[in-house]
Protein backbone atom coordinates (compact mmCIF):
# COMPACT_ATOMS: atom_id res chain seq x y z
CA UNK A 1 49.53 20.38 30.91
CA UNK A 2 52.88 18.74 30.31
CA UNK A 3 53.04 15.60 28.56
CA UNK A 4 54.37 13.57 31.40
CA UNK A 5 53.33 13.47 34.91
CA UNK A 6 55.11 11.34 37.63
CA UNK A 7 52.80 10.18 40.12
CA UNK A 8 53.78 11.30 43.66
CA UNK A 9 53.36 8.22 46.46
CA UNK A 10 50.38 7.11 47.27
CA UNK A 11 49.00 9.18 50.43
CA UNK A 12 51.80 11.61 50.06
CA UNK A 13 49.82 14.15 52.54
CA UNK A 14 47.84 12.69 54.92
CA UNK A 15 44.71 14.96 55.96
CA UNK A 16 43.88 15.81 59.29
CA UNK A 17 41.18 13.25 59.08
CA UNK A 18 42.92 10.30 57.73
CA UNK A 19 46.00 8.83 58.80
CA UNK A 20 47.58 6.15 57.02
CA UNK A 21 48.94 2.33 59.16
CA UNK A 22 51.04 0.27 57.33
CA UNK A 23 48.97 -3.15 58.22
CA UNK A 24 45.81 -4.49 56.71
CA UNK A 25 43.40 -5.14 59.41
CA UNK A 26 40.91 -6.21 57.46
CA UNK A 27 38.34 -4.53 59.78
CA UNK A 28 34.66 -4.38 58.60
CA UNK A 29 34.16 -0.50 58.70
CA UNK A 30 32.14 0.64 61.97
CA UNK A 31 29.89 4.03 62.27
CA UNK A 32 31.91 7.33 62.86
CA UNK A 33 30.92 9.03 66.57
CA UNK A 34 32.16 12.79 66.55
CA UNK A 35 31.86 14.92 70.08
CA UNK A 36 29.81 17.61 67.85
CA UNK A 37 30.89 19.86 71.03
CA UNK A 38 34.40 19.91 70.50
CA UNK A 39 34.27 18.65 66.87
CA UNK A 40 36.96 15.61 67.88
CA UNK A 41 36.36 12.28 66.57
CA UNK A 42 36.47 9.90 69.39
CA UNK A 43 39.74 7.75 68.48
CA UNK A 44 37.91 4.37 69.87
CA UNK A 45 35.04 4.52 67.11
CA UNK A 46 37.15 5.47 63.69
CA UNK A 47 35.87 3.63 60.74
CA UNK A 48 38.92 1.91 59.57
CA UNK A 49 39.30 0.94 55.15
CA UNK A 50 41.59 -1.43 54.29
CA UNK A 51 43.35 -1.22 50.92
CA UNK A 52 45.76 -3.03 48.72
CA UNK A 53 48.69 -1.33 45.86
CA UNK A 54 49.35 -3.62 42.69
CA UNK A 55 50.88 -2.31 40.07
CA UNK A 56 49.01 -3.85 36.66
CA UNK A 57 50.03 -5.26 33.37
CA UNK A 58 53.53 -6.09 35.02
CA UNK A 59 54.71 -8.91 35.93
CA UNK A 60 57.59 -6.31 37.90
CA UNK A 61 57.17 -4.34 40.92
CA UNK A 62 57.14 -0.94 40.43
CA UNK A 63 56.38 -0.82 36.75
CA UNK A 64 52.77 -0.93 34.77
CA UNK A 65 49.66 0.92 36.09
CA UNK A 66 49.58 1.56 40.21
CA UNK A 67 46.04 1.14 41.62
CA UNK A 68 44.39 1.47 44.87
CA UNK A 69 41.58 -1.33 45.65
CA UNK A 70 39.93 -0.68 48.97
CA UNK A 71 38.48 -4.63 49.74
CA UNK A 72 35.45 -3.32 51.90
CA UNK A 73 34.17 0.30 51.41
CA UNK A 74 30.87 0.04 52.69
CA UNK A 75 30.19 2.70 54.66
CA UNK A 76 31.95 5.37 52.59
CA UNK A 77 30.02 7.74 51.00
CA UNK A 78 30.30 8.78 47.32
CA UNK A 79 31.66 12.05 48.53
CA UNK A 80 34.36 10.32 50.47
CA UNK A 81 35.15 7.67 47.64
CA UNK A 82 36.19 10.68 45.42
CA UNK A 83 38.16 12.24 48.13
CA UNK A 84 39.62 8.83 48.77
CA UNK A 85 40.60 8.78 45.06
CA UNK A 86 42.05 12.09 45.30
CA UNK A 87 44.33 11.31 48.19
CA UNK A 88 45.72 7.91 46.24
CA UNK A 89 46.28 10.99 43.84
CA UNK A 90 45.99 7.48 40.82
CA UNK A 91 45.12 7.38 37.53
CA UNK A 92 42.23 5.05 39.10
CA UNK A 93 40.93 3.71 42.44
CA UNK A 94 38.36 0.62 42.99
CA UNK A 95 36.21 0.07 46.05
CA UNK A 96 34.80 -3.32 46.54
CA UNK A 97 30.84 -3.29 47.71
CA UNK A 98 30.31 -6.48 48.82
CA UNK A 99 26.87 -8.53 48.75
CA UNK A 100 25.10 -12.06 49.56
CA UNK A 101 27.42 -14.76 47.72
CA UNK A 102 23.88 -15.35 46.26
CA UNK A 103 23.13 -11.46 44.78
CA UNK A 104 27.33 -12.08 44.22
CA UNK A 105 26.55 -15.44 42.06
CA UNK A 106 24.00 -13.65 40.36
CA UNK A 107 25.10 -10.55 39.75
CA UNK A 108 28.60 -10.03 40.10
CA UNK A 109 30.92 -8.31 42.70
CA UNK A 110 30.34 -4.50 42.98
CA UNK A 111 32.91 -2.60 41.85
CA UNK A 112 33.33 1.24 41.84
CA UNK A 113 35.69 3.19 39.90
CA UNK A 114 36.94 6.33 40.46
CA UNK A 115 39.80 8.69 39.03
CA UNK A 116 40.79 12.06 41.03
CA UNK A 117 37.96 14.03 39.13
CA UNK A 118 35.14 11.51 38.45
CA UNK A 119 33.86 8.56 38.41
CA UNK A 120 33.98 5.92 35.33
CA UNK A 121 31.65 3.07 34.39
CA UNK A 122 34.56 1.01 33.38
CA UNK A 123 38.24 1.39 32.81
CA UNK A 124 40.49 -1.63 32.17
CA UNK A 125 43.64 -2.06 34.31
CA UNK A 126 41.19 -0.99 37.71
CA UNK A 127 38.78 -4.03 36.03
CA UNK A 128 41.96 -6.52 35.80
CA UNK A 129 43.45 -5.64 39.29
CA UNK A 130 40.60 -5.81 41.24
CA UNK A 131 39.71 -8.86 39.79
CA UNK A 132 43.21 -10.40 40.88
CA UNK A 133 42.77 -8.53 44.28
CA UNK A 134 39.23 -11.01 44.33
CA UNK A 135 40.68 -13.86 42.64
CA UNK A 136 43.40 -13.85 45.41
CA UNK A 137 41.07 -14.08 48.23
CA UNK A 138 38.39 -17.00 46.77
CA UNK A 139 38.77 -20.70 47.29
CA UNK A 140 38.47 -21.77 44.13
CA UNK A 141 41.26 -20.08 41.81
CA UNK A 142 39.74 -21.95 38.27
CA UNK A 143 36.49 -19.92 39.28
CA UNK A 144 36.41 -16.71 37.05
CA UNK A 145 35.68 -13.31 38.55
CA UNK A 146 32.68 -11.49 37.34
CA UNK A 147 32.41 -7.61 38.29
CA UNK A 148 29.54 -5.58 38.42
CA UNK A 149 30.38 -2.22 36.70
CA UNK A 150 28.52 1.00 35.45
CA UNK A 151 28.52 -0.65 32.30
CA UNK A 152 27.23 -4.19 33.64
CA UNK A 153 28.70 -7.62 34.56
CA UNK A 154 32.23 -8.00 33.19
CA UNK A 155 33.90 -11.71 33.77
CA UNK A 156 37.19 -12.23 34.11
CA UNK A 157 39.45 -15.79 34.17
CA UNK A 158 42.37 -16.57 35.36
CA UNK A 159 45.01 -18.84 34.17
CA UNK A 160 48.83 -19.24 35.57
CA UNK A 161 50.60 -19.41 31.88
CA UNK A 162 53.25 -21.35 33.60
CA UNK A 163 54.17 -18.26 35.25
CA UNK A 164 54.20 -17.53 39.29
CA UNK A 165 51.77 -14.86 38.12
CA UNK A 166 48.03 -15.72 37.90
CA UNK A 167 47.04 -14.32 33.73
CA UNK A 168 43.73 -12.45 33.83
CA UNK A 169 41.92 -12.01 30.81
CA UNK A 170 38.37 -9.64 31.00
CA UNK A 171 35.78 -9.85 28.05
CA UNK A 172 34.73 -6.31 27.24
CA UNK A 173 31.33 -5.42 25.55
CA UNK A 174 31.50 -5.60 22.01
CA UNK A 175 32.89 -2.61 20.50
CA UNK A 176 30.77 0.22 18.48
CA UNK A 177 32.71 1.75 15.71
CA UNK A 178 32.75 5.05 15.54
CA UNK A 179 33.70 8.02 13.87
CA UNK A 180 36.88 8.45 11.13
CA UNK A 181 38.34 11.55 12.31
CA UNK A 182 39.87 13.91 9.72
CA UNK A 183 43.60 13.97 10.02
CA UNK A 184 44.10 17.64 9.65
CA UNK A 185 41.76 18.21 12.09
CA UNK A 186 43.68 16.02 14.67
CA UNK A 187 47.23 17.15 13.70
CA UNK A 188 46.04 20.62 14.80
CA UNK A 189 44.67 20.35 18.45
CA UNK A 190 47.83 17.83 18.95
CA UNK A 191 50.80 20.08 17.26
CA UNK A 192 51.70 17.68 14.57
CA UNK A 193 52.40 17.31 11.47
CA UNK A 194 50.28 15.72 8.16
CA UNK A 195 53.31 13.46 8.02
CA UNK A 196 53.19 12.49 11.66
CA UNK A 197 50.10 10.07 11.10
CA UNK A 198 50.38 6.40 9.67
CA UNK A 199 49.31 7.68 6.27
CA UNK A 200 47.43 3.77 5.56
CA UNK A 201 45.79 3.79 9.00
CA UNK A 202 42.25 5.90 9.48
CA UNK A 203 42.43 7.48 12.82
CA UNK A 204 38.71 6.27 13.77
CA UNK A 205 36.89 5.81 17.44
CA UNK A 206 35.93 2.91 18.97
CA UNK A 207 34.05 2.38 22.21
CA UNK A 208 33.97 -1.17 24.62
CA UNK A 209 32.37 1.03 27.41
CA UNK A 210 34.90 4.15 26.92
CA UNK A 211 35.32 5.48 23.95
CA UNK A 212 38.99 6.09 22.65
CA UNK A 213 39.67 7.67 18.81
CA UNK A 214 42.53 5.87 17.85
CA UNK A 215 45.01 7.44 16.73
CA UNK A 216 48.35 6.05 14.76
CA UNK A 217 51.29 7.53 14.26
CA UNK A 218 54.48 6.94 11.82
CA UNK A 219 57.31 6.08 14.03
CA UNK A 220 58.20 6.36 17.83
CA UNK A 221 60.23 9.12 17.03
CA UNK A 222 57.13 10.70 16.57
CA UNK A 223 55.28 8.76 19.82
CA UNK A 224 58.57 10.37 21.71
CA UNK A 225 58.00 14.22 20.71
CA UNK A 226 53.77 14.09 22.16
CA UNK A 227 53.74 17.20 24.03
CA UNK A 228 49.80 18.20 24.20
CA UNK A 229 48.17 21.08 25.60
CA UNK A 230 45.23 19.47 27.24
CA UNK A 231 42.75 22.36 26.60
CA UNK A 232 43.24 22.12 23.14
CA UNK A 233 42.16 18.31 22.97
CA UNK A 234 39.07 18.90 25.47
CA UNK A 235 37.84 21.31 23.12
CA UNK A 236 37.67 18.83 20.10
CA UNK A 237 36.87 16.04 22.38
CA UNK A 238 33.95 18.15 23.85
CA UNK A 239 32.11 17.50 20.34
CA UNK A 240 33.49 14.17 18.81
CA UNK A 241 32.37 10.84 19.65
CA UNK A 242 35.44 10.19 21.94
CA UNK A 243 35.98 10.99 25.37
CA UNK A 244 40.07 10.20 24.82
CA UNK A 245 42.81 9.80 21.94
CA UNK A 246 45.05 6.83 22.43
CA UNK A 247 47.97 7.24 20.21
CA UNK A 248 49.69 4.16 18.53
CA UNK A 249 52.56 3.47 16.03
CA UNK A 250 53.55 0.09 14.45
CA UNK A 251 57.16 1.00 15.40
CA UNK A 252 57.87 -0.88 18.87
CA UNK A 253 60.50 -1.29 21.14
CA UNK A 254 59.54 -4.52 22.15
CA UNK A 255 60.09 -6.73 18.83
CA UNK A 256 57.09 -9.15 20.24
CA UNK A 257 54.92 -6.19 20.65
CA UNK A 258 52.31 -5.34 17.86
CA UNK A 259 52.07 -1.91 19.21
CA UNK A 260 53.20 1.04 20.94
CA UNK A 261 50.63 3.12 22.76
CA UNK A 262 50.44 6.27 24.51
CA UNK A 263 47.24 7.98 26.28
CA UNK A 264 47.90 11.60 27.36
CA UNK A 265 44.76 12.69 29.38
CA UNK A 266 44.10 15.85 32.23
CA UNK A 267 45.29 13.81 34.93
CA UNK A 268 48.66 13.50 33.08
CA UNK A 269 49.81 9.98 31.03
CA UNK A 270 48.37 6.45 31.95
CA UNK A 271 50.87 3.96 31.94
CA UNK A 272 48.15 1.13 30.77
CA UNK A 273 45.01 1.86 29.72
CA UNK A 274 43.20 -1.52 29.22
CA UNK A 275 39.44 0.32 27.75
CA UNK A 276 41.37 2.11 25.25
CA UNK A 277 43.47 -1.61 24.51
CA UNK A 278 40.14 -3.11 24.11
CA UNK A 279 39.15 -0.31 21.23
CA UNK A 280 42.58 -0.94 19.53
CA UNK A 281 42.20 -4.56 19.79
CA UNK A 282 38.76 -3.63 17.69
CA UNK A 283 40.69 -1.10 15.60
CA UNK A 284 43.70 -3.60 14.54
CA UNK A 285 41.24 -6.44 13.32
CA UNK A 286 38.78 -4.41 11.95
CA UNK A 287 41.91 -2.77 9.99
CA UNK A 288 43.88 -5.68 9.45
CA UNK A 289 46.56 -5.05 12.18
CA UNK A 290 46.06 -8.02 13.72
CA UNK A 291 44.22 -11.31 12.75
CA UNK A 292 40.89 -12.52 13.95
CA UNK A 293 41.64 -13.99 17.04
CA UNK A 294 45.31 -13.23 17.21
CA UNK A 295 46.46 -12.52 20.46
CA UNK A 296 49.14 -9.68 20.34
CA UNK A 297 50.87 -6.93 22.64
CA UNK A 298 50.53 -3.95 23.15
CA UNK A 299 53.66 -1.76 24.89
CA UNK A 300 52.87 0.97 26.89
CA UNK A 301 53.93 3.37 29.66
CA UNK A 302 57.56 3.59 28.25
CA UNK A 303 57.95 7.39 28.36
CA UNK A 304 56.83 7.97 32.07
CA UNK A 305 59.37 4.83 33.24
CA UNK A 306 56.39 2.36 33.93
CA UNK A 307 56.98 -0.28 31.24
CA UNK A 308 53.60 -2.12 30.78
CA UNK A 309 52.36 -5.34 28.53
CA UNK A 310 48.58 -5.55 27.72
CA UNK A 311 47.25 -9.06 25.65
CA UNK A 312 44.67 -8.57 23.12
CA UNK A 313 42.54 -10.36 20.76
CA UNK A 314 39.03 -9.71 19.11
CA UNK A 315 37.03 -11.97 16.83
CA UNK A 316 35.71 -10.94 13.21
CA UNK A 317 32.68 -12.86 12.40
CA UNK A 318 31.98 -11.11 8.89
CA UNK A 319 31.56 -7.51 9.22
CA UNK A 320 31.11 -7.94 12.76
CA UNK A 321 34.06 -7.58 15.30
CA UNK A 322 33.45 -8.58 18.64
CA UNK A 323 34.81 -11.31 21.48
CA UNK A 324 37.38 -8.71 22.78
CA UNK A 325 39.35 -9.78 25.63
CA UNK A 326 42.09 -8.02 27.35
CA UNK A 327 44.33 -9.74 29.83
CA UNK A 328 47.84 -9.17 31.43
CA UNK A 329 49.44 -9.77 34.62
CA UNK A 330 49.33 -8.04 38.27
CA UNK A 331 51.54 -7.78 40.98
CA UNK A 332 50.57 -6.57 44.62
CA UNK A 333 53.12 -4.21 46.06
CA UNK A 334 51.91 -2.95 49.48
CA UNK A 335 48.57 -3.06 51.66
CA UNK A 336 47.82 -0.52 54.22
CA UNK A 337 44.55 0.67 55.97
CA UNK A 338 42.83 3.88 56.39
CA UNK A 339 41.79 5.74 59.62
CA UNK A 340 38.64 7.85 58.60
């Protein structure tokens, strides 16, 4: 697997079965009737999906992490939700599940997350956008958002920073500290060098929901030469603690940034990956990278040309780290609807 992958756009092929309209209907899906005869769906009775693009943790168009929130998919099936996710062909997709406003008030809005392979009891930047997606469509904007996840109810609030752009900022479980993973041991499944790694740095996992080993590097010279062979990684993954490495150096580009991320998985490079920014947000305190509740940056998505910002801060409370809260900003690009 190369280092980089480039996202084609989303619904580049449209199936025989779905067919993409450029306008949101908003239509609450309706029971599929197929002629079983002559195997033809009867156009009058399609179940209809309607969607929304933002790009996240970006205040630009066309930068940060693209997702796909679909605002009302009951009626899909878990098979179809993964096919759905593989025809966004994203690093994520959401589908909204909604409830009573009283099994809503209590419990959260459902959210499901899916990537082109599986589905995930959290992620961050599908957590932050379709919180904005819900946060754009309530009465009350000073209301947080809570979502109802694999991993349980995650809140989110919403400020406006003086910006045009509302500022979302989700709590994330507290973080379990992991494993300190032996250098050597790392610099061979990745292809680097001893000297690669931030020799006064452990590279050590943490977990909010996913867990990430974090991993820091020297320099962005050495950020800009990642070229992993995926198999290699899955292996040692396959018996660590950590179901990803998130690579970070001190070095930025940014000169406000704190740090400079990269996380290379099998469905290519995320450009934001707000789980693993919770786990360094964890990492830096517990390390002294950052300050107990110090909010800082972290850059990401510079080598695939989708420049992204993520705001983090965690709490120490004596050996204890927790309190960690990831925010950023979201934009919403397109909306569109699918014919199933």
């Amino acid at each position: 697997m190369q280092a980089q992958k480039v996202h084609p756009p989303l619904f580049d092929s449209i199936s025989s079965v779905s067919r993409l309209q450029t306008l949101c209907s908003g239509t609450t899906p309706s029971a599929q009737k197929v002629n079983r005869k002559s195997n033809k769906i009867d156009p009058r009775n399609m179940r209809r999906f309607s969607y929304r693009l933002l790009d996240v943790f970006t205040q630009k168009a066309l930068e940060g992490n693209q997702l796909a929130v679909f605002t009302d998919a009951r009626g899909l099936s878990d098979e179809e939700m993964q096919a759905l996710a593989r025809e966004t062909n994203l690093s994520e997709t959401t589908f909204i599940l909604p409830r009573s406003a009283e099994v809503e008030r209590e419990q959260g809005v459902k959210v499901r997350i899916f990537t082109v392979t599986e589905e995930l009891p959290f992620a961050g930047h599908p957590t932050l956008g379709t919180a904005t997606t819900l946060h754009s469509m309530q009465q009350n904007p000073s209301d947080p958002v809570v979502l109802d996840l694999g991993v349980g109810k995650i809140p989110v609030t919403f400020t406006m920073r003086d910006r045009p752009l509302p500022f979302g900022e989700m709590r994330q479980r507290d973080p379990v500290a992991g494993t300190v993973h032996n250098r050597e041991e790392i610099a061979r499944i990745t292809g680097l060098k001893l000297e690669d790694f931030d020799p006064q740095l452990p590279i050590q996992t943490f977990s909010t929901g996913v867990a990430f080993a974090v991993a820091p590097l020297r320099s962005l010279a050495v950020m800009r030469s990642l070229r992993l062979t995926w198999s290699n990684v899955a292996e040692y993954l396959a018996r660590a603690d950590a179901k990803f490495l998130y690579f970070v150096t001190r070095e930025t580009v940014n000169p406000k940034a704190r740090l400079n991320a990269r996380m290379i998985f099998y469905g290519g490079e995320d450009p934001a990956t707000g789980s693993a920014a919770g786990c360094a947000a964890a990492w830096m305190v517990q390390h002294g990278v950052a300050r107990s509740d110090e909010q800082v940056i972290i850059e990401q998505g510079l080598e695939i040309k989708r420049p992204s910002e993520i705001y983090v801060r965690a709490s120490r409370r004596g050996d204890k780290i927790d309190n960690v809260l990831v925010g950023g900003y979201s934009i919403e690009v397109a909306r569109g609807e699918v014919i199933l």
